[in-house]
N, C-alpha and C. Protein backbone atom coordinates (compact mmCIF):
# COMPACT_ATOMS: atom_id res chain seq x y z
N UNK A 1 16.29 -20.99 60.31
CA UNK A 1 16.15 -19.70 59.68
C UNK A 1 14.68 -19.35 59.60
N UNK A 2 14.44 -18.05 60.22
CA UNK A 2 12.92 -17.42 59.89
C UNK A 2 12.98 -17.29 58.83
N UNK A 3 11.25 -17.34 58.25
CA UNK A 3 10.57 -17.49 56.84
C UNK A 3 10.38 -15.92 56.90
N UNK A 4 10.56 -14.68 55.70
CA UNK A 4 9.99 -13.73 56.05
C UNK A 4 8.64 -13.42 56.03
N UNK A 5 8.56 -12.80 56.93
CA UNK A 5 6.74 -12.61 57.00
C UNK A 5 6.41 -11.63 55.76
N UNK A 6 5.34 -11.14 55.31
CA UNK A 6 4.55 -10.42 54.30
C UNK A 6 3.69 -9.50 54.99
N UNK A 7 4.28 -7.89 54.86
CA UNK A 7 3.44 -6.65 55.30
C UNK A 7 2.38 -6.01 54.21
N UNK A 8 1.89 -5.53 54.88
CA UNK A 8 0.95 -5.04 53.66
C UNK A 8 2.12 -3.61 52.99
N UNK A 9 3.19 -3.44 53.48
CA UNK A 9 3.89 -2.92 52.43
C UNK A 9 4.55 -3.29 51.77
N UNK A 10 5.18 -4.39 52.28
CA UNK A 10 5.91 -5.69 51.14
C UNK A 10 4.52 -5.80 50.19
N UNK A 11 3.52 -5.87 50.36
CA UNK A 11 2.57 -6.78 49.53
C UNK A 11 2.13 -5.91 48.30
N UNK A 12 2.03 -4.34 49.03
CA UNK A 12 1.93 -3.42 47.88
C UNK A 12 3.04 -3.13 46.96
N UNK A 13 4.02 -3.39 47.38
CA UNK A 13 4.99 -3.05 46.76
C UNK A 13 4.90 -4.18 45.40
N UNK A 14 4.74 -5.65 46.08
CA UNK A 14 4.44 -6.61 45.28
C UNK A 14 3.31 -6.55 44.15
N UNK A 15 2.73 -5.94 44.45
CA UNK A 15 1.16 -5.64 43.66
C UNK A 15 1.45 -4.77 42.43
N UNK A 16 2.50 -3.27 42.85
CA UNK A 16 2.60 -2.73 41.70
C UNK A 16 3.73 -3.40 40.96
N UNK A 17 4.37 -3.65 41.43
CA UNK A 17 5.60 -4.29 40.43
C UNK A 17 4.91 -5.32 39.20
N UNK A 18 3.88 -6.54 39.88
CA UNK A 18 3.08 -7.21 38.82
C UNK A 18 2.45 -6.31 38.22
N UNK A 19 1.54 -5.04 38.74
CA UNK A 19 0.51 -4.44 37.83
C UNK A 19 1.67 -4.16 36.95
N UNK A 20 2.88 -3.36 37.24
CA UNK A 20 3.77 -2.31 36.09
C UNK A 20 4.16 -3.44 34.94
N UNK A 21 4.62 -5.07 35.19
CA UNK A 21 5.11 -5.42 34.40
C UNK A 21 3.40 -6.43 33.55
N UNK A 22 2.42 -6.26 33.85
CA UNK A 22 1.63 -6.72 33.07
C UNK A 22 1.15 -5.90 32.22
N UNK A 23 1.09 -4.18 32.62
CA UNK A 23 0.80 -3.01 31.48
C UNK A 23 1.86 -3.19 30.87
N UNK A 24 3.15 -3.02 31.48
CA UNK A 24 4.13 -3.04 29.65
C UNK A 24 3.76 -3.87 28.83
N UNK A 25 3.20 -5.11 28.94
CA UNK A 25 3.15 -6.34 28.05
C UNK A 25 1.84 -5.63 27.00
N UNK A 26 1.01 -4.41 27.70
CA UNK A 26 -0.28 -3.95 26.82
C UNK A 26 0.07 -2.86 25.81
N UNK A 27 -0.58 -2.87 24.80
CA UNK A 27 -0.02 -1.78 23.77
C UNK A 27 -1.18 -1.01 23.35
N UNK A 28 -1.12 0.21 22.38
CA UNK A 28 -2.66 0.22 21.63
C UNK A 28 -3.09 -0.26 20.97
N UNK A 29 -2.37 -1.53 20.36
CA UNK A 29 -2.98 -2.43 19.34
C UNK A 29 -2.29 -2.42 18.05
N UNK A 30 -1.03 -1.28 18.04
CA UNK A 30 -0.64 -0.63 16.86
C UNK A 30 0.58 -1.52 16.87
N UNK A 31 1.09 -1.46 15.78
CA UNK A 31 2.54 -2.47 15.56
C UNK A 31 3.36 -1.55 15.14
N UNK A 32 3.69 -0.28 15.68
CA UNK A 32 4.61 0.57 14.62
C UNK A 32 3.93 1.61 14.28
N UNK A 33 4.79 2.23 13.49
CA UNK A 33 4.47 3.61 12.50
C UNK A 33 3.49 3.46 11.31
N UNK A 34 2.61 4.40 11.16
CA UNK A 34 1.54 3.58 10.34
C UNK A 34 2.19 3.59 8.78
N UNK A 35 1.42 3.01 8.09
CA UNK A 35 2.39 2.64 6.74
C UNK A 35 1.98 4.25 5.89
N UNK A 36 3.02 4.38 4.50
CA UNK A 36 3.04 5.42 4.11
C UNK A 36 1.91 5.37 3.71
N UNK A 37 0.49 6.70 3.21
CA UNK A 37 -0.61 6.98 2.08
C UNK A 37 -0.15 6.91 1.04
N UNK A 38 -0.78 6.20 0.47
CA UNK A 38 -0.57 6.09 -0.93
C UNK A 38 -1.24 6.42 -2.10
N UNK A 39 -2.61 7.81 -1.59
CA UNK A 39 -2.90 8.61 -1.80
C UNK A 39 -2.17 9.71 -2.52
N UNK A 40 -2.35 10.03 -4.22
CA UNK A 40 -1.98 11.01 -4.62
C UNK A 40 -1.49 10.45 -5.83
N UNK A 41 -0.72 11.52 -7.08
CA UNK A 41 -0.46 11.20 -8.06
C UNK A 41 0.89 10.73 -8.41
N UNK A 42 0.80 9.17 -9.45
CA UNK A 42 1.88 8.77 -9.61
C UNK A 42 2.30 8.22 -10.87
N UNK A 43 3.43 8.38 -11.37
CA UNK A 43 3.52 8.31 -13.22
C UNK A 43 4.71 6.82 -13.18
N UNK A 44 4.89 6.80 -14.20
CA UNK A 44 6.04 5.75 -14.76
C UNK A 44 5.40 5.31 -15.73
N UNK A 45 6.36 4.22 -16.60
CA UNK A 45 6.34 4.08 -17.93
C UNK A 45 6.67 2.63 -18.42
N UNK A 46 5.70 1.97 -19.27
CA UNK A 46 6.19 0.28 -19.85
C UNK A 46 6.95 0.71 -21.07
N UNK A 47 8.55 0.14 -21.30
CA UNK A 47 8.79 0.20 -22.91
C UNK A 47 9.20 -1.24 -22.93
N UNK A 48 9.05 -1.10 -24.06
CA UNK A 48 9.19 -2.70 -24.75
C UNK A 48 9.72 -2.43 -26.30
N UNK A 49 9.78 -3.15 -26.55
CA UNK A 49 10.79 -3.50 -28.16
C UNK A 49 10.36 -2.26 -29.50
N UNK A 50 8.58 -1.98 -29.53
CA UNK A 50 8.06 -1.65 -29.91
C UNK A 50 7.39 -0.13 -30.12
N UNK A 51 7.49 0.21 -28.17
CA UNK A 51 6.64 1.76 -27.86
C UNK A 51 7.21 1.96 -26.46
N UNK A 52 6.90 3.26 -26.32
CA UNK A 52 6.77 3.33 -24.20
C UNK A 52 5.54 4.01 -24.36
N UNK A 53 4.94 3.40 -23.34
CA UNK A 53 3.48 3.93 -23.01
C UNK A 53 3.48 4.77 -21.25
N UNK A 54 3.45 5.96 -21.42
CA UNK A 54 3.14 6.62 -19.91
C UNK A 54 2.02 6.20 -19.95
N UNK A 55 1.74 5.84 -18.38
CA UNK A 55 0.82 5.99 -17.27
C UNK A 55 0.98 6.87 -15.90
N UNK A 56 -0.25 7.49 -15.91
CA UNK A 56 -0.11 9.01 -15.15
C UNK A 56 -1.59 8.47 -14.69
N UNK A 57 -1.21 8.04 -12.78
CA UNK A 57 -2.55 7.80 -11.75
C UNK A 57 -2.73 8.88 -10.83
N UNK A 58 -4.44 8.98 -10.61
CA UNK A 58 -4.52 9.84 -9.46
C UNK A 58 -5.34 8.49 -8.47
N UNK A 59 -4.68 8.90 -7.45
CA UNK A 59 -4.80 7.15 -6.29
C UNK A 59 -5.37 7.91 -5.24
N UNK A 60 -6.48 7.46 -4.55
CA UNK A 60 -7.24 7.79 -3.19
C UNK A 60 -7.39 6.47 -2.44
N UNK A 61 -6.85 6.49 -1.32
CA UNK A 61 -6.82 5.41 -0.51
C UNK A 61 -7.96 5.78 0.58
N UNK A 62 -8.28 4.59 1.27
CA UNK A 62 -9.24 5.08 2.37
C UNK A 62 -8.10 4.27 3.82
N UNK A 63 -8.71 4.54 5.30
CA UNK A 63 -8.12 3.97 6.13
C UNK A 63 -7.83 2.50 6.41
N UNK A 64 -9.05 1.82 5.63
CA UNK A 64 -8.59 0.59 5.26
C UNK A 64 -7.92 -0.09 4.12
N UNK A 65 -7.34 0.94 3.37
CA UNK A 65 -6.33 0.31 2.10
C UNK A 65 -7.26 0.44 1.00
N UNK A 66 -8.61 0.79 1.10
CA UNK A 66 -9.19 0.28 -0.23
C UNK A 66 -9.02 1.11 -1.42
N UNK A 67 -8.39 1.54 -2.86
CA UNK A 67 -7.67 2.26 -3.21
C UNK A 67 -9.00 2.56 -4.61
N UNK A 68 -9.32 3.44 -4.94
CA UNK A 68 -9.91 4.08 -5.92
C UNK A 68 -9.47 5.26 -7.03
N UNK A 69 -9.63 5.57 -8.26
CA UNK A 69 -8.73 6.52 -8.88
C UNK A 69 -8.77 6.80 -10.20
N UNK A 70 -7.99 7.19 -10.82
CA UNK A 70 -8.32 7.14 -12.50
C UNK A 70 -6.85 6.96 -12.78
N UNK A 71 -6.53 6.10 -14.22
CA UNK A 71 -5.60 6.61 -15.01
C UNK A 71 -5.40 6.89 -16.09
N UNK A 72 -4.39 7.39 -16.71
CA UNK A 72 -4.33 7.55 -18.25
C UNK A 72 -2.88 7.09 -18.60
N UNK A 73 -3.60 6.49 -19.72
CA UNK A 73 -2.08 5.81 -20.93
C UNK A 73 -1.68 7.14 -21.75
N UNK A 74 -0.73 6.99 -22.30
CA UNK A 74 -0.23 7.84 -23.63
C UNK A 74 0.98 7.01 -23.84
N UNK A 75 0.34 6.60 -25.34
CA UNK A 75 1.05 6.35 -26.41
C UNK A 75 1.31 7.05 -27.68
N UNK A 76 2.47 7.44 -27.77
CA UNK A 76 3.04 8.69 -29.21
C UNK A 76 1.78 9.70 -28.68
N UNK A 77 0.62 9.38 -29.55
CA UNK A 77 -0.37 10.70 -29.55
C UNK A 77 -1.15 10.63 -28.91
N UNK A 78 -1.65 9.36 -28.65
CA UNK A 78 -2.68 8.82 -28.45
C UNK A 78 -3.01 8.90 -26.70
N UNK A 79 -4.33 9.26 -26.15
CA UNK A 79 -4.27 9.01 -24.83
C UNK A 79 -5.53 7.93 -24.48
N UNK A 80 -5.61 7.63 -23.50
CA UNK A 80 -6.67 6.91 -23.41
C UNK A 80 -6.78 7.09 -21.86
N UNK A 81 -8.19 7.28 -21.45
CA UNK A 81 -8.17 7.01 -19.64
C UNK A 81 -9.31 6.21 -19.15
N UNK A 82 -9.50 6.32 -17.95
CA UNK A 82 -9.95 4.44 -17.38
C UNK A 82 -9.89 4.89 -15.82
N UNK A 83 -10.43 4.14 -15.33
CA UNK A 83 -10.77 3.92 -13.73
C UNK A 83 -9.98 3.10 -13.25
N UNK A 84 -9.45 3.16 -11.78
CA UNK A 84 -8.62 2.15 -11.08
C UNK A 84 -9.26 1.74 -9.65
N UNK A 85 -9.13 0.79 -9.31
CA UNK A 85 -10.00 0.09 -7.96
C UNK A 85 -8.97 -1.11 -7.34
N UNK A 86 -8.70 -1.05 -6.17
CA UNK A 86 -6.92 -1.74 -5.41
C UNK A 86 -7.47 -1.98 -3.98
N UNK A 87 -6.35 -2.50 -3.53
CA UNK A 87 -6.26 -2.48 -2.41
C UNK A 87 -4.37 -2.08 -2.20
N UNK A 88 -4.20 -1.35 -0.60
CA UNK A 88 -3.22 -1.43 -0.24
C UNK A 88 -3.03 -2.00 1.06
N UNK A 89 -2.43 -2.95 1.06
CA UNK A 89 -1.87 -3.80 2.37
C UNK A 89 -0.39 -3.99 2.43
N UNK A 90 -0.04 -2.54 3.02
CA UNK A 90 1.29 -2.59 2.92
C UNK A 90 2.02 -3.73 3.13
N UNK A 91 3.47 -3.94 2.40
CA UNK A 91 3.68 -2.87 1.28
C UNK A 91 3.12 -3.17 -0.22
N UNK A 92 2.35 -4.28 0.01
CA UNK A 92 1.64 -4.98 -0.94
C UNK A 92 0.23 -3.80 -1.91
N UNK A 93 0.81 -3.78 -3.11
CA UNK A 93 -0.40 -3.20 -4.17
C UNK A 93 -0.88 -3.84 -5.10
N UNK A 94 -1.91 -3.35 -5.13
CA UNK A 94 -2.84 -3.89 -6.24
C UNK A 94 -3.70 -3.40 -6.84
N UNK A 95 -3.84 -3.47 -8.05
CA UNK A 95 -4.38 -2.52 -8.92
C UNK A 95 -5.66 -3.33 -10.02
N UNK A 96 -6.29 -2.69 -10.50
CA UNK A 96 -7.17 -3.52 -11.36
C UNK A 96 -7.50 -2.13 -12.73
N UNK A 97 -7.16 -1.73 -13.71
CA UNK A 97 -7.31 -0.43 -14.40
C UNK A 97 -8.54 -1.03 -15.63
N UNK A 98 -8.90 -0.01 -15.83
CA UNK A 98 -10.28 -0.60 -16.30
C UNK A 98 -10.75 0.45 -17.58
N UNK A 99 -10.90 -0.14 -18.72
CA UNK A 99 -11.42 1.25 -19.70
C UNK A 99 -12.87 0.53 -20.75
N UNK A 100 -13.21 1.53 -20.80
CA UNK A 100 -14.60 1.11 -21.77
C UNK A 100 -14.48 2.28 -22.99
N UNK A 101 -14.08 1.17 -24.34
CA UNK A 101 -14.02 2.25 -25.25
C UNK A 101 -14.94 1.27 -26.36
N UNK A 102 -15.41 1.97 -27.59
CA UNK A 102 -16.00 0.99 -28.75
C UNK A 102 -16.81 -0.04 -28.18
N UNK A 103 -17.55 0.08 -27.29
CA UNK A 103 -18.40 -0.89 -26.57
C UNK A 103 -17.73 -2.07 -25.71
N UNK A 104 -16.24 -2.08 -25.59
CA UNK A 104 -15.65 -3.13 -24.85
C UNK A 104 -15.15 -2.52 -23.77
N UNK A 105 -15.10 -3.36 -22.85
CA UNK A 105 -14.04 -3.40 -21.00
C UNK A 105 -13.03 -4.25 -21.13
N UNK A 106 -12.21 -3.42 -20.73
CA UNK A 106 -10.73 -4.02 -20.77
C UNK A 106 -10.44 -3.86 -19.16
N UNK A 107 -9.99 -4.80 -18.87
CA UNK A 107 -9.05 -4.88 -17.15
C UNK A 107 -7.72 -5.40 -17.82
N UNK A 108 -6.73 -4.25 -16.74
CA UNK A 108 -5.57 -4.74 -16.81
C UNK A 108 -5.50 -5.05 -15.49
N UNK A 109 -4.55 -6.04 -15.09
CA UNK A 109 -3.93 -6.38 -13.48
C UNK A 109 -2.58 -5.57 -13.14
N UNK A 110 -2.34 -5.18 -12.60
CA UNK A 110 -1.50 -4.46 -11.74
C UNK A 110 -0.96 -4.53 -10.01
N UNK A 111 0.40 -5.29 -9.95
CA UNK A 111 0.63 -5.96 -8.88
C UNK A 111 2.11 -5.12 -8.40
N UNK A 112 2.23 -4.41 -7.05
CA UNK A 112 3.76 -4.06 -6.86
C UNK A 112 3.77 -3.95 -5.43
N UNK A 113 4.89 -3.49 -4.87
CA UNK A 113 5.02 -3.25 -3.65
C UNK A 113 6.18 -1.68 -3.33
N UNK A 114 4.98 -0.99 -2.37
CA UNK A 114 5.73 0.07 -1.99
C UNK A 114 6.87 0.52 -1.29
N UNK A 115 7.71 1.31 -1.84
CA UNK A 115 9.54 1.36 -1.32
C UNK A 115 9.18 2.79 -0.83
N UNK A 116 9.66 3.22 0.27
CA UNK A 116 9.62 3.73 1.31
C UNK A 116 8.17 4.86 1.17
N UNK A 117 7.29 6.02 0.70
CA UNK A 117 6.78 6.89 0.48
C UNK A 117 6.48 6.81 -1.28
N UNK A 118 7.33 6.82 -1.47
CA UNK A 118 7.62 7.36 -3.09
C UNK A 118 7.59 6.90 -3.95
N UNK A 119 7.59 5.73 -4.39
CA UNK A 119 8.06 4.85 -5.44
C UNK A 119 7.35 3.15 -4.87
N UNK A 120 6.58 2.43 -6.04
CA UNK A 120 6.24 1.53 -6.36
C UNK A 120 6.75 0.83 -7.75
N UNK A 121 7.67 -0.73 -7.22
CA UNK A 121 7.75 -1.33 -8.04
C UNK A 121 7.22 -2.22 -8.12
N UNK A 122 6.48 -2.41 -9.49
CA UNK A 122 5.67 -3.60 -10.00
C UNK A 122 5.54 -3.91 -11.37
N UNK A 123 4.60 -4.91 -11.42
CA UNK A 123 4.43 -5.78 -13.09
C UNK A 123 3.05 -5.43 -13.42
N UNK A 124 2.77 -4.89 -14.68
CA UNK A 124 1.04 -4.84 -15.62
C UNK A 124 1.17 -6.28 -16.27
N UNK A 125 0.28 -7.11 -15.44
CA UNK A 125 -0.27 -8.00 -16.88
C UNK A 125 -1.20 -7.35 -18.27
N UNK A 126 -0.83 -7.31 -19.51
CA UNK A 126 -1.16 -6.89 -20.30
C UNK A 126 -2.16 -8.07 -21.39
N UNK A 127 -2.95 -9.01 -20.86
CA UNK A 127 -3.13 -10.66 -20.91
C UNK A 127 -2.50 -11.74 -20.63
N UNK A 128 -2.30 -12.89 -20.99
CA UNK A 128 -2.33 -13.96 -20.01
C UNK A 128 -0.40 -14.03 -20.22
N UNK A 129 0.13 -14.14 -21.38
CA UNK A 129 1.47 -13.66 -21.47
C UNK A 129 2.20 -12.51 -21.29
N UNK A 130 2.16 -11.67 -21.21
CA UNK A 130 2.11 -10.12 -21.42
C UNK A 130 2.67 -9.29 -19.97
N UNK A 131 3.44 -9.56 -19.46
CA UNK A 131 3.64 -8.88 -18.32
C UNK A 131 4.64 -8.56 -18.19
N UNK A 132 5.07 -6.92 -18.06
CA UNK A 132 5.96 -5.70 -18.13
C UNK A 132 6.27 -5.11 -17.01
N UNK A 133 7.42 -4.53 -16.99
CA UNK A 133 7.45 -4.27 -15.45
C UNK A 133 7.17 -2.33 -15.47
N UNK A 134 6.85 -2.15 -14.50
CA UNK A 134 5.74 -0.58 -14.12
C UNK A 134 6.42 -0.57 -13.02
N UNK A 135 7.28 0.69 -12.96
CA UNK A 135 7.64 1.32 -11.66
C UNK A 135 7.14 2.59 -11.88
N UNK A 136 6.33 2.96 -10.61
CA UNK A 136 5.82 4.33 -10.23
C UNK A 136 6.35 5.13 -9.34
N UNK A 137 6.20 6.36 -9.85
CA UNK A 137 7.01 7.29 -8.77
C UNK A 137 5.92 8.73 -8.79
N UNK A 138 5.91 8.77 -7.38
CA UNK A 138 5.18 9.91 -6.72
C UNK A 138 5.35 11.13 -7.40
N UNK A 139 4.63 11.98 -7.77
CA UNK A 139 4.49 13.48 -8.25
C UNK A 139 4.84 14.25 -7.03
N UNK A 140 5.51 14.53 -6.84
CA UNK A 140 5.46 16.20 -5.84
C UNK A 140 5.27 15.56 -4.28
N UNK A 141 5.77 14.32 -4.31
CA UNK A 141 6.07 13.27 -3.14
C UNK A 141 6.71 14.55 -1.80
């Protein structure tokens, strides 16, 4: 049995078929749809035995997740507001809320993960025992 010989149109033909199946294997680098912004304002509420305290955030994300913002508590009358500084690595959040009142800084921790656009569920450590669960939901999402 003859071996088949190799034309230079067999060979091109051969050439693109490897080039076509080594570009599919290339991508832009992207894995998907990019994750939701999590940019913008978002409320929810801790109750416990005692009170419910709203919290009402305004959240600015940058392209690398790094998350900056303000929030405010209200309790019965009382309001109080504070700075926030995070990261987002979808769907992973993180929060750090921060207030300076009567000469003291208070950090609270703030840990959740984002459900589809709209809604973040997570826990405020409120000190070293103290941790409540905080689900947030988008304003005007």
């Amino acid at each position: 049995m003859r071996k088949p010989r190799a034309t230079p149109k067999t060979r091109s033909a051969g050439a693109v078929i490897v080039l076509a199946v080594a570009l599919a294997g290339c991508g832009d680098g992207t894995s998907g749809p990019a994750p939701p912004d999590i940019t913008g304002h978002w409320v929810g509420q801790v109750v416990d035995e005692a009170s419910v305290v709203g919290f009402d955030f305004r959240l600015s994300a940058n392209d690398r997740g790094a998350i900056t913002g303000t929030v405010t508590l209200q309790e019965e009358g009382d309001m109080i507001s504070g700075t926030v500084i995070g990261l987002h690595e979808h769907p992973n959040v993180s929060l750090i809320l921060e207030w300076r009142a009567a000469g003291r800084i208070t950090n609270i921790g703030y840990s959740g993960n984002l459900f589809g656009a709209d809604q973040i569920r997570g826990m405020i450590r409120f000190g070293v025992d103290a941790t409540l669960q905080l689900d947030l939901d988008r304003v005007g999402g």
